[in-house]
C-alpha atoms as a PDB file:
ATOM      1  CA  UNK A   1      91.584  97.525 126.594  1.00  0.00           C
ATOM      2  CA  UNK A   2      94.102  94.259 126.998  1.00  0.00           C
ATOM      3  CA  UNK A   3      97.132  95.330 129.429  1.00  0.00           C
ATOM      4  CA  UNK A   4     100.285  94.176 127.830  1.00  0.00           C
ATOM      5  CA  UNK A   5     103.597  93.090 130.229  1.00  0.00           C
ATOM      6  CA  UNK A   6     106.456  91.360 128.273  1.00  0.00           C
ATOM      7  CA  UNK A   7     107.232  93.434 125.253  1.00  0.00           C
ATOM      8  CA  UNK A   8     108.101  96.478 127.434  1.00  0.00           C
ATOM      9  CA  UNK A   9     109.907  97.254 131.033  1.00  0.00           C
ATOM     10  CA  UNK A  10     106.440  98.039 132.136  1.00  0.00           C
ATOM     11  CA  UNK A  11     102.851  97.262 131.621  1.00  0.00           C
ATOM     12  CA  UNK A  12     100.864  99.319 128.627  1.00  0.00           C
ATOM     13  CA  UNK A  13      98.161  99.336 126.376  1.00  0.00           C
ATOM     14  CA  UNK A  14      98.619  99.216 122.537  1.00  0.00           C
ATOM     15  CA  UNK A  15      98.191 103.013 122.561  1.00  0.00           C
ATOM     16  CA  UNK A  16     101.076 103.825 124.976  1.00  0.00           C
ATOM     17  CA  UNK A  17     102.959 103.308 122.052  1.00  0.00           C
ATOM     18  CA  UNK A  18     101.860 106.298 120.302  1.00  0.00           C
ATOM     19  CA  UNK A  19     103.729 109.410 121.237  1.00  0.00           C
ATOM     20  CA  UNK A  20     103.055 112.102 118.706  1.00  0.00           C
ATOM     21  CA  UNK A  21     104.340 114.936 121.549  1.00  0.00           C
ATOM     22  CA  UNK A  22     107.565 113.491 121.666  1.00  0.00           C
ATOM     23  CA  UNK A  23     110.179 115.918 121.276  1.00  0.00           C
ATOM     24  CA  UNK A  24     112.110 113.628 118.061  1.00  0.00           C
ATOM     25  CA  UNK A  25     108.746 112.943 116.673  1.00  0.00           C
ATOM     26  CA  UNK A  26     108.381 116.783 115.959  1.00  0.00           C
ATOM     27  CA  UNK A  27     111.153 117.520 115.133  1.00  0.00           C
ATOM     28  CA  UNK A  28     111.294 114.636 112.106  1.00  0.00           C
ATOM     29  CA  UNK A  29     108.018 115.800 111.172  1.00  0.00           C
ATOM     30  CA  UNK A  30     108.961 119.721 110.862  1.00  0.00           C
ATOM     31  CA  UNK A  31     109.080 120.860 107.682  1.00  0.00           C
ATOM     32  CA  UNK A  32     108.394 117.303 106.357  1.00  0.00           C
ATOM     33  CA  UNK A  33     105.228 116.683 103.886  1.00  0.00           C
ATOM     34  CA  UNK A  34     102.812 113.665 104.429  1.00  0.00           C
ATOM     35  CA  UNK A  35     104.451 112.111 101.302  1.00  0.00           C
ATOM     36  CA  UNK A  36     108.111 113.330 102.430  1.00  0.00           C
ATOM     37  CA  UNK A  37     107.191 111.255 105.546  1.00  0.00           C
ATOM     38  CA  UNK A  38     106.374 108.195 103.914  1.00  0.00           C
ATOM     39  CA  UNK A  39     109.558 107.973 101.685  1.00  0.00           C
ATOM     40  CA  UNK A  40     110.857 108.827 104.840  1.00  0.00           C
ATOM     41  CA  UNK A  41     110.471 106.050 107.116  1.00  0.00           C
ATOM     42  CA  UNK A  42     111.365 103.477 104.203  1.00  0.00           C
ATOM     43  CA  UNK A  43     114.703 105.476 103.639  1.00  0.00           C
ATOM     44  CA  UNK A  44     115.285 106.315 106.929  1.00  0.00           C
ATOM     45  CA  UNK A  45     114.954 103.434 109.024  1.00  0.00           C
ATOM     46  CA  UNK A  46     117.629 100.200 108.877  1.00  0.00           C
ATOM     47  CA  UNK A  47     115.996  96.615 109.618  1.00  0.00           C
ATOM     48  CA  UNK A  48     118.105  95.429 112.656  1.00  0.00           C
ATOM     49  CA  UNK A  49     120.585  92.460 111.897  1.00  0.00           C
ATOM     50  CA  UNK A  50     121.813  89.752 114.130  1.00  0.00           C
ATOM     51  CA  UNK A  51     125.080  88.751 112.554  1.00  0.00           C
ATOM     52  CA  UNK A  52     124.153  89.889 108.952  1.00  0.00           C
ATOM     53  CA  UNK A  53     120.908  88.352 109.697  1.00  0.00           C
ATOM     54  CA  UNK A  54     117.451  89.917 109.783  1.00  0.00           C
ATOM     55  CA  UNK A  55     116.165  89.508 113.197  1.00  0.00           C
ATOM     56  CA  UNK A  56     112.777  89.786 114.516  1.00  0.00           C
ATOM     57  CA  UNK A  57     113.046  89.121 118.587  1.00  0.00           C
ATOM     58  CA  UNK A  58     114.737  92.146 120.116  1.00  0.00           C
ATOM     59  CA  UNK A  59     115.964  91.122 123.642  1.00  0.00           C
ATOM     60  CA  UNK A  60     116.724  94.114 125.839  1.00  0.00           C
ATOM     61  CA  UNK A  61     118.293  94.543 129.557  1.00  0.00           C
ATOM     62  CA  UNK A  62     118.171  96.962 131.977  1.00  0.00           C
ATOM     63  CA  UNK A  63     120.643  96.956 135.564  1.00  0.00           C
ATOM     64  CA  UNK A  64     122.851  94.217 136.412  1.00  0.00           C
ATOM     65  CA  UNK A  65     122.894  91.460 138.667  1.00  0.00           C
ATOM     66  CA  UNK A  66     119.976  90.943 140.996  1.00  0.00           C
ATOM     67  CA  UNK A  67     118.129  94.513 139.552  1.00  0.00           C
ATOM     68  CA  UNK A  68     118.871  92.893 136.422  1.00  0.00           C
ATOM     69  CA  UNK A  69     115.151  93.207 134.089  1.00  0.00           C
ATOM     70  CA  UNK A  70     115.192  91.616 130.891  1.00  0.00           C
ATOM     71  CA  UNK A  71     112.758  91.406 128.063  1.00  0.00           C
ATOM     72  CA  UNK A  72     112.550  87.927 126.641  1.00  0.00           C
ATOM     73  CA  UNK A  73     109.570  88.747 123.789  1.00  0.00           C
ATOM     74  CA  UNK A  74     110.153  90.522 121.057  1.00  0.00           C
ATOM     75  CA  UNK A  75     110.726  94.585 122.269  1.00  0.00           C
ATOM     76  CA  UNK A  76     107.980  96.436 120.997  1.00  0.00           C
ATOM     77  CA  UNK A  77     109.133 100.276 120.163  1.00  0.00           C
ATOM     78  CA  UNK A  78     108.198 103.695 120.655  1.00  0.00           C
ATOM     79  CA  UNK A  79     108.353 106.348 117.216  1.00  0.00           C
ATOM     80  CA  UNK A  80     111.237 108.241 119.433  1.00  0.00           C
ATOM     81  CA  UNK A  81     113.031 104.838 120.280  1.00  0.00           C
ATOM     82  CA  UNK A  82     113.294 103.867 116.179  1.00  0.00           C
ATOM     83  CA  UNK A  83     113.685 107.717 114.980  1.00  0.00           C
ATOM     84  CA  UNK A  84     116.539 107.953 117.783  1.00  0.00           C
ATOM     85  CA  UNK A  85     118.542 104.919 116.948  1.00  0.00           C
ATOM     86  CA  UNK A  86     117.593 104.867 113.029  1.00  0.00           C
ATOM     87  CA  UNK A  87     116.297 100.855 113.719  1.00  0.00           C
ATOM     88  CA  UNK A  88     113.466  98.837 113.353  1.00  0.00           C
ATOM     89  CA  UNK A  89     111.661  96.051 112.858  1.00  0.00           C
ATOM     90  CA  UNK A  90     107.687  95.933 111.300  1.00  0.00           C
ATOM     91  CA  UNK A  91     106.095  96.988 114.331  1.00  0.00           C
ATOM     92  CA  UNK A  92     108.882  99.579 115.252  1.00  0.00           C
ATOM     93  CA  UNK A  93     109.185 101.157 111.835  1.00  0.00           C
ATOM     94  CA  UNK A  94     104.995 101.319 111.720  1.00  0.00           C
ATOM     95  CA  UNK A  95     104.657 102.654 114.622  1.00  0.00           C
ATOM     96  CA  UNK A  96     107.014 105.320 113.913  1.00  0.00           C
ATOM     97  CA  UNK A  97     105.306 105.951 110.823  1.00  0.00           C
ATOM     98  CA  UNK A  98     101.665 106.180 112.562  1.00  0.00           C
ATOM     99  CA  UNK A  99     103.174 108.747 115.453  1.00  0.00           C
ATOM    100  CA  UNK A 100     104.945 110.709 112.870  1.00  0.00           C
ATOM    101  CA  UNK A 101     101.179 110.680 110.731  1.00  0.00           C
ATOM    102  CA  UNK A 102      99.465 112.132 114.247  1.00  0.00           C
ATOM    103  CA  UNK A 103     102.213 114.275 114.910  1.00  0.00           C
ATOM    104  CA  UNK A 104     102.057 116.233 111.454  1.00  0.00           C
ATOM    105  CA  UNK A 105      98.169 116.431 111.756  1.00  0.00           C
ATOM    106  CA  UNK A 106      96.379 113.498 110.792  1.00  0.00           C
ATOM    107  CA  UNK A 107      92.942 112.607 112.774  1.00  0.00           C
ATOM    108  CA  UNK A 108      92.688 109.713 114.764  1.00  0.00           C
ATOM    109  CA  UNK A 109      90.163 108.041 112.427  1.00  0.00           C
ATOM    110  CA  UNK A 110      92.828 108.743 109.641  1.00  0.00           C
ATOM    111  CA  UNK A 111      95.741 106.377 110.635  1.00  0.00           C
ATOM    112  CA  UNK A 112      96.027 103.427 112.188  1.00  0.00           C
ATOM    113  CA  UNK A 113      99.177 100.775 113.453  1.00  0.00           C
ATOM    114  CA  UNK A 114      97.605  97.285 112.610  1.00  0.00           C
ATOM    115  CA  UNK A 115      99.240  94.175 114.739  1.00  0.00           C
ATOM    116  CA  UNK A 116      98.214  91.143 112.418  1.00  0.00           C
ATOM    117  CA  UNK A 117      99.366  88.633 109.964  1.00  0.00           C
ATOM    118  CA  UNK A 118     100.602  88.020 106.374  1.00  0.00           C
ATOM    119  CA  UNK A 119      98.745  85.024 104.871  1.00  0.00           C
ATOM    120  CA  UNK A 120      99.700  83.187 101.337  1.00  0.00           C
ATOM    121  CA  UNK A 121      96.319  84.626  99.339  1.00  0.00           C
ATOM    122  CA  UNK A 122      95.986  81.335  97.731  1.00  0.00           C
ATOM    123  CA  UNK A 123      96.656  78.924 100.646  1.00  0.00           C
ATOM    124  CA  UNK A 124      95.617  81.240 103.520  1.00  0.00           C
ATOM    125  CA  UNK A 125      98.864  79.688 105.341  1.00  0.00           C
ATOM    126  CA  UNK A 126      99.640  82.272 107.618  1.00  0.00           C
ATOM    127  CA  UNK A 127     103.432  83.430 106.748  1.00  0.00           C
ATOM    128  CA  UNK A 128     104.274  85.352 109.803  1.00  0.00           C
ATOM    129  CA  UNK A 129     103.010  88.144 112.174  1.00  0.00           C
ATOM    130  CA  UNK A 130     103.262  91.692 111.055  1.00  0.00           C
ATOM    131  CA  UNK A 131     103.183  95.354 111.742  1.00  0.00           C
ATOM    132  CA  UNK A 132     101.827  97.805 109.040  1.00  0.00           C
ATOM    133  CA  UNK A 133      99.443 100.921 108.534  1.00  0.00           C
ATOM    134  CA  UNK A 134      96.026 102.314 106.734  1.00  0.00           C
ATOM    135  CA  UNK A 135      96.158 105.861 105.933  1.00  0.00           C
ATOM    136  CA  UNK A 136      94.149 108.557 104.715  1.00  0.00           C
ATOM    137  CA  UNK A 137      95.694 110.941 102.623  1.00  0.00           C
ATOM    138  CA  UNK A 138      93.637 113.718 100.400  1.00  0.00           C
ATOM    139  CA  UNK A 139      90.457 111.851 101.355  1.00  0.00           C
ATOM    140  CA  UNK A 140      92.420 108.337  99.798  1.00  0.00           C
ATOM    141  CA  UNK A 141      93.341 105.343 102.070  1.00  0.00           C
ATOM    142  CA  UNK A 142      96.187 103.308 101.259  1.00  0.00           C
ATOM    143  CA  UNK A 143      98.153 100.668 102.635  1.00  0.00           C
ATOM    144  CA  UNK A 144     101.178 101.585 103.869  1.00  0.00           C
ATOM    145  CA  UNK A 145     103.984  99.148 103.922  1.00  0.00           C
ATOM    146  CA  UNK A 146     107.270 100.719 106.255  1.00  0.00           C
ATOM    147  CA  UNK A 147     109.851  97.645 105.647  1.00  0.00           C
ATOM    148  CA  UNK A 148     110.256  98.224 101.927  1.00  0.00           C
ATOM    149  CA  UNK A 149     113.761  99.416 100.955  1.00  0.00           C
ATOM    150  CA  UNK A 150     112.468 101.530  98.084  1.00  0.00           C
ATOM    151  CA  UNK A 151     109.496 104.007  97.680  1.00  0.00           C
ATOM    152  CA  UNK A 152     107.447 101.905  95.850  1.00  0.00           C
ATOM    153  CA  UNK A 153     105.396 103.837  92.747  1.00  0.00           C
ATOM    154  CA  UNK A 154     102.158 103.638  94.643  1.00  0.00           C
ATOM    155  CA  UNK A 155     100.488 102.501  97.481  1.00  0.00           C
ATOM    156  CA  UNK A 156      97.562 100.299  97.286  1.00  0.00           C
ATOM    157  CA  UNK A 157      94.025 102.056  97.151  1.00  0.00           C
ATOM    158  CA  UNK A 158      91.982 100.670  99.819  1.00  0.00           C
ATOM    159  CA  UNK A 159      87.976 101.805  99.536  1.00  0.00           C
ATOM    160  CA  UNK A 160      86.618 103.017 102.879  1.00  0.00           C
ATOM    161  CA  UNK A 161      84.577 100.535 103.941  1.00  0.00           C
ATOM    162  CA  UNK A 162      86.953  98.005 103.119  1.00  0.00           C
ATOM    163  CA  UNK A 163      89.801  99.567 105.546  1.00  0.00           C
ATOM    164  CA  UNK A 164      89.101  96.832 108.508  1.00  0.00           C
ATOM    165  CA  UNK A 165      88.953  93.787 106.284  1.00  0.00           C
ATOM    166  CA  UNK A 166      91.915  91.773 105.105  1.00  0.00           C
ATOM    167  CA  UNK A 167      94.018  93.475 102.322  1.00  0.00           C
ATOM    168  CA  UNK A 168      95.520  91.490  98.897  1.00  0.00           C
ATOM    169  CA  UNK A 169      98.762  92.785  97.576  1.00  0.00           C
ATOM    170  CA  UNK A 170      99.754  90.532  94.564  1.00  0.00           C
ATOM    171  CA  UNK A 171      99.715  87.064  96.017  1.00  0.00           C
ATOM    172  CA  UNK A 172      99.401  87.920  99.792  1.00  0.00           C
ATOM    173  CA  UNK A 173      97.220  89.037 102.052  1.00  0.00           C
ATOM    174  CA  UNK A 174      97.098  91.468 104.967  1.00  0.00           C
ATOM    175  CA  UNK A 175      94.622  90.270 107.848  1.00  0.00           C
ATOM    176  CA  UNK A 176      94.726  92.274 110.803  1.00  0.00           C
ATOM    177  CA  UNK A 177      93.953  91.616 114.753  1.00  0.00           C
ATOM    178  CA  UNK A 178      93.928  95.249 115.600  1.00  0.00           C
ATOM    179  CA  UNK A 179      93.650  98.788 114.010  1.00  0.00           C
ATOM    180  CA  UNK A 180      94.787 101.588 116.656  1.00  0.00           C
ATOM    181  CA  UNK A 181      96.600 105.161 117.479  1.00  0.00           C
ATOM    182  CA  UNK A 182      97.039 107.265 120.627  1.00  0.00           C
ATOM    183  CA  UNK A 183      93.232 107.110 120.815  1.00  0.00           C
ATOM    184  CA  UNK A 184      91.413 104.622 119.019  1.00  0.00           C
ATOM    185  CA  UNK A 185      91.708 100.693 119.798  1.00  0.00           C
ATOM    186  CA  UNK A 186      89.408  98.987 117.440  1.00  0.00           C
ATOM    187  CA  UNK A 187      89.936  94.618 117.702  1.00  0.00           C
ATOM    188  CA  UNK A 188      88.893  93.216 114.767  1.00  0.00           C
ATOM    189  CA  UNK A 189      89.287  89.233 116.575  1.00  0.00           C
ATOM    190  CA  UNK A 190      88.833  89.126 120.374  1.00  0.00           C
ATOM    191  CA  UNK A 191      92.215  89.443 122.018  1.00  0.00           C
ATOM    192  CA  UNK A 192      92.130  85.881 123.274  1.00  0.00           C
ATOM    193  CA  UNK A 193      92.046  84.654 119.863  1.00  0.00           C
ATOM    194  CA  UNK A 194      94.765  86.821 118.408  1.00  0.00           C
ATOM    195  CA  UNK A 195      96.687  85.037 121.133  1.00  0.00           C
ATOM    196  CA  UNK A 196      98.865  88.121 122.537  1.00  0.00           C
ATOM    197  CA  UNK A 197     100.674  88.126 118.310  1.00  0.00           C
ATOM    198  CA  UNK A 198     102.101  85.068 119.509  1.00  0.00           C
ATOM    199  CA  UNK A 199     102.262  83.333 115.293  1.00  0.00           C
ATOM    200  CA  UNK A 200     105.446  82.197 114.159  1.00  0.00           C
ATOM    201  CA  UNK A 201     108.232  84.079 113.078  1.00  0.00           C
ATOM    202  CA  UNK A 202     109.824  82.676 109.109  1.00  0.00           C
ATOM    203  CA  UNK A 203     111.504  86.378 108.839  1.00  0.00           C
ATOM    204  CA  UNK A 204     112.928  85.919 105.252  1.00  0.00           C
ATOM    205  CA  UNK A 205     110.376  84.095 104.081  1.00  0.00           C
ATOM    206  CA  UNK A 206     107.643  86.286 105.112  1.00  0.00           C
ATOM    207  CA  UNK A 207     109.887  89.122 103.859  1.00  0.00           C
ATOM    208  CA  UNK A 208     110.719  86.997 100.421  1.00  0.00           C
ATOM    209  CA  UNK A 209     106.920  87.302  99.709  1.00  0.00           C
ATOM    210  CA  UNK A 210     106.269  91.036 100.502  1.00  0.00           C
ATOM    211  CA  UNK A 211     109.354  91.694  98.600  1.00  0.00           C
ATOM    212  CA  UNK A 212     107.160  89.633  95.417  1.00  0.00           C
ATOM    213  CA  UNK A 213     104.316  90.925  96.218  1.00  0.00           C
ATOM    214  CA  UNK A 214     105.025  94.896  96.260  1.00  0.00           C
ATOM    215  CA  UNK A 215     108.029  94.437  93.258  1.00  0.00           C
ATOM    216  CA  UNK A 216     110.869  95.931  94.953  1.00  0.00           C
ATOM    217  CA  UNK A 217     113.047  95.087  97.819  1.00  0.00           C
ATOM    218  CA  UNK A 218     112.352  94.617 101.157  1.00  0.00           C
ATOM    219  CA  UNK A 219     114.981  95.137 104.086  1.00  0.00           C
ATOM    220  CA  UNK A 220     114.525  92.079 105.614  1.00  0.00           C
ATOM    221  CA  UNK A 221     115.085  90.129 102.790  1.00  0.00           C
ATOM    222  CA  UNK A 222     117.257  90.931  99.316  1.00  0.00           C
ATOM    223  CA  UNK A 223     118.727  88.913  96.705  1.00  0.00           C
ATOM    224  CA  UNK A 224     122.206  89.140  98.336  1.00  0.00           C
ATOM    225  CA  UNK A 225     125.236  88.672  96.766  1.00  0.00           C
ATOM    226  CA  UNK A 226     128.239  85.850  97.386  1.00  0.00           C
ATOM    227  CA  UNK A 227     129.788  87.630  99.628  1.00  0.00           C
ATOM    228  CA  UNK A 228     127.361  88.791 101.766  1.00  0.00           C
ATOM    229  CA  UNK A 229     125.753  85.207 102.060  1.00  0.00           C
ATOM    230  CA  UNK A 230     129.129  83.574 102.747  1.00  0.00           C
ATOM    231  CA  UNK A 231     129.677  86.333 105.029  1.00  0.00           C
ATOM    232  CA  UNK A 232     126.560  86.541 107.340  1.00  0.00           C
ATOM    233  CA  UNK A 233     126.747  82.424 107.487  1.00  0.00           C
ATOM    234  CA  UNK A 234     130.116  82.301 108.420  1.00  0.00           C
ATOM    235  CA  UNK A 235     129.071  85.102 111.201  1.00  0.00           C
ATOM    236  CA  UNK A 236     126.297  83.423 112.118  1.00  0.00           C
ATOM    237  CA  UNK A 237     127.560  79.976 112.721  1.00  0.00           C
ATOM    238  CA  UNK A 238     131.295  80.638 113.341  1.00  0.00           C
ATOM    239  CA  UNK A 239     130.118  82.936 116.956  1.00  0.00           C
ATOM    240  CA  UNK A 240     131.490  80.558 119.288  1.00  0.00           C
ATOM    241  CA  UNK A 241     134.811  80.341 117.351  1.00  0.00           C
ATOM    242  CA  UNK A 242     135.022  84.312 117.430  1.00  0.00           C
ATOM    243  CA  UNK A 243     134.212  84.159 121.349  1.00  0.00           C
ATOM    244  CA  UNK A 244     136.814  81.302 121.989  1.00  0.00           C
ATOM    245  CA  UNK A 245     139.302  83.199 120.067  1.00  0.00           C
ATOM    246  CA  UNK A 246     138.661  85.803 121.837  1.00  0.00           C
ATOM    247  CA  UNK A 247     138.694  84.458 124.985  1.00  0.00           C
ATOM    248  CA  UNK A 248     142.057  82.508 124.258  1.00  0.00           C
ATOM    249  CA  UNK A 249     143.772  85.805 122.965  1.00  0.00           C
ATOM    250  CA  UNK A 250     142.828  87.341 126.495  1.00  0.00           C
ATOM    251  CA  UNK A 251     144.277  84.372 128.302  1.00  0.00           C
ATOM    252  CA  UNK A 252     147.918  84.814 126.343  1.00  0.00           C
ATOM    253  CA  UNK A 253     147.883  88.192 126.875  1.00  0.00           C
ATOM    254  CA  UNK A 254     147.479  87.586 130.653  1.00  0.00           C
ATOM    255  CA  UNK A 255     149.868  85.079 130.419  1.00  0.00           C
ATOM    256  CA  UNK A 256     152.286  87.033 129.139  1.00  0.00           C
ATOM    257  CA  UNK A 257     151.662  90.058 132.209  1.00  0.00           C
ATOM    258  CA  UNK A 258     152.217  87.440 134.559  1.00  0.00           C
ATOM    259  CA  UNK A 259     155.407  86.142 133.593  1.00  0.00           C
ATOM    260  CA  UNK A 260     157.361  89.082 132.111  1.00  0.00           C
ATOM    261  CA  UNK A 261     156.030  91.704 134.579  1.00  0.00           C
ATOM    262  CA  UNK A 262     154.671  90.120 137.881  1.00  0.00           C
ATOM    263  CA  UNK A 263     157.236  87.491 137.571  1.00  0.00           C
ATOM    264  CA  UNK A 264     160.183  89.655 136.265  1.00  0.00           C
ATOM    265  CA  UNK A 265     163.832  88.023 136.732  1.00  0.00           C
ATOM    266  CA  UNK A 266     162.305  84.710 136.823  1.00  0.00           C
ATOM    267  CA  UNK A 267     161.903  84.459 132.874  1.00  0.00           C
ATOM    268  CA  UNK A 268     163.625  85.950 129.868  1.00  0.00           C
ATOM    269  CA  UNK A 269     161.197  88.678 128.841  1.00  0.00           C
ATOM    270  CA  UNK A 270     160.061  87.615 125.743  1.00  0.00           C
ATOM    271  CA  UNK A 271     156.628  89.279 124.515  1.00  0.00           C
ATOM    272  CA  UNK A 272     155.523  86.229 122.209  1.00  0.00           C
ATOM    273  CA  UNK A 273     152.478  85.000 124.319  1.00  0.00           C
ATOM    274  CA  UNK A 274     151.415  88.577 124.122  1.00  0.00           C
ATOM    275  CA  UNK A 275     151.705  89.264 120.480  1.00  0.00           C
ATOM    276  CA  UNK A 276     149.733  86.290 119.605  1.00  0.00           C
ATOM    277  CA  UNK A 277     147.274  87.014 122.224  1.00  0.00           C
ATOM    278  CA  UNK A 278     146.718  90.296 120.417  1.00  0.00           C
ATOM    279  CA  UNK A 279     146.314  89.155 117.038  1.00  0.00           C
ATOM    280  CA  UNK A 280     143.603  86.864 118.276  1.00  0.00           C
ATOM    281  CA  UNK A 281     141.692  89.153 120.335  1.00  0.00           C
ATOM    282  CA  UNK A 282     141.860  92.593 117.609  1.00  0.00           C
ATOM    283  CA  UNK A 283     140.294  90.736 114.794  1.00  0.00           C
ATOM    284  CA  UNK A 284     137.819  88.451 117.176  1.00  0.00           C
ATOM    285  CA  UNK A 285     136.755  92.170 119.204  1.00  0.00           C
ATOM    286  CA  UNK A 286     136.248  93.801 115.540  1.00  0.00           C
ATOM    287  CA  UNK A 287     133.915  91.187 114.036  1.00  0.00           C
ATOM    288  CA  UNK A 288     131.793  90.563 117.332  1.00  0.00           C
ATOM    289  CA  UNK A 289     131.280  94.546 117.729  1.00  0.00           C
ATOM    290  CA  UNK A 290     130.966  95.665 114.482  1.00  0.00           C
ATOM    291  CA  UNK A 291     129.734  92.285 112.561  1.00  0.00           C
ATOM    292  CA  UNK A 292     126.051  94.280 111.625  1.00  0.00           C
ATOM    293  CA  UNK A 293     127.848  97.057 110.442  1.00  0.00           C
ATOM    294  CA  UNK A 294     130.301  95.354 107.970  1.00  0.00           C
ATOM    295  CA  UNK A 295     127.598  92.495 106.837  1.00  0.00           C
ATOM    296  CA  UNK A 296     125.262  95.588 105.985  1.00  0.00           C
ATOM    297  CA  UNK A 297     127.846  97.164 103.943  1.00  0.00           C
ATOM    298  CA  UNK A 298     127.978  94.835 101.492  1.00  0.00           C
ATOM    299  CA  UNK A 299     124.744  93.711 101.862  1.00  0.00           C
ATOM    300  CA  UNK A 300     123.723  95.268  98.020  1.00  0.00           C
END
């Protein structure tokens, strides 16, 4: 089994990343049904934004300075990691889903996380790696797609012997590299050719096209409205000018401690520096911290 050491702190195997004994795990699951569980996961969990934007490559630190560890690739996440902080991408949100499956009961050879692509079904262009699950419910597999933002009104019927081959939904196609759980690897292409998920990341559009394909919306992509577009741009591309404002407002305010408190009697005290240091800095502070939050308020 392939040893993986850039999407997490530490090396791990693809199964490391099934948990089912974890304490949040069981207690989501409790008193949940398998179909509660599915709605679940698609209500439950928010796609994570970068500046109103959908993002797909996670970078997380650790320590400071020279203990400082930081993951560069995307961060791939645990079930109690998503569950805990309510996030997640494809592969976080699936793999929450597959833990939570195992935790309420399900066999190993009755769920599976797949690590593969999404492929135009006509073309065969590949449209972006992707996370996503098989399932067997009341002797029924299904595809199980965790980055919808609405309980579809079924899931896709998949026949038995068809569950390892490459899946059409409408007008795509879901091929996977890998089916596995907390016990079960199978590789459907030798890990040298899957090339470590390393395919190329068009979020929205890749999203655009699920969102088609299933008929109903997807969380990384929506048909937004005017404001949220002109919003998440403006976010987006206007970062600097919210740091340098920032910065600036800091600088005044500084100013303004030096010369009317460390320097007192050598000025008139006179608090404008200040004030307009702080009406920089207030507005700059609340749309770098809390940018996400108010882009996915009005996000429709």
């Amino acid at each position: 089994m392939p040893v993986f050491n850039k999407q997490r702190f530490f090396p791990f195997r693809l199964k490391d990343l099934i948990q089912p004994k974890q304490y949040s795990v069981e207690e989501y699951v409790k008193d949940k049904t398998f179909e509660e569980i599915m709605s679940g996961i698609i209500k439950d969990i928010e796609y994570p934004l970068y500046y109103g934007q959908p993002d797909d490559n996670h970078v997380y630190n650790a320590y400071h300075g020279k203990w400082c560890h930081t993951i560069e690739e995307d961060y791939w996440d645990t079930a109690e990691e998503v569950l805990g902080t309510g996030i997640g991408d494809c592969d976080g949100s699936s793999i929450a889903f597959t833990t939570c499956m195992r935790a309420k009961g399900l066999r190993p050879d009755e769920v599976y996380e797949v690590f593969g692509v999404v492929k135009d079904a006509s073309t065969g262009q590949i449209l972006g790696g992707h996370g996503y699950n098989i399932v067997k419910i009341y002797s029924k597999w299904y595809l199980y797609e965790s980055t919808l933002d609405e309980v579809p009104e079924q899931y896709p019927e998949i026949r038995e012997e068809d569950i390892f081959k490459p899946i059409t939904v409408g007008d795509i196609v879901y091929d996977g590299d890998v089916f596995f759980n907390d016990e079960k690897e199978i590789w459907i292409r030798p890990f040298a050719l899957a090339g470590s998920f390393n395919y190329p990341r068009h979020i929205e559009g890749k999203y655009k096209r699920i969102s088609e394909a299933w008929g109903v919306k997807n969380k990384g992509y929506r048909k937004h409205n005017i404001l949220y577009k002109l919003g998440s741009k403006l976010l987006r591309k206007g970062k600097w000018i919210l740091d340098f404002l920032f910065g600036f407002g800091a600088a005044l305010v500084l100013w303004e401690i030096w010369d009317d408190c460390i320097k007192l009697g050598d000025n008139p005290i006179s608090y404008q520096h200040g004030y307009y240091g702080l009406i920089m800095m207030i507005p700059s502070y609340i749309l770098i911290r809390y940018s996400d939050t108010i882009v996915r308020k009005i996000r429709g």
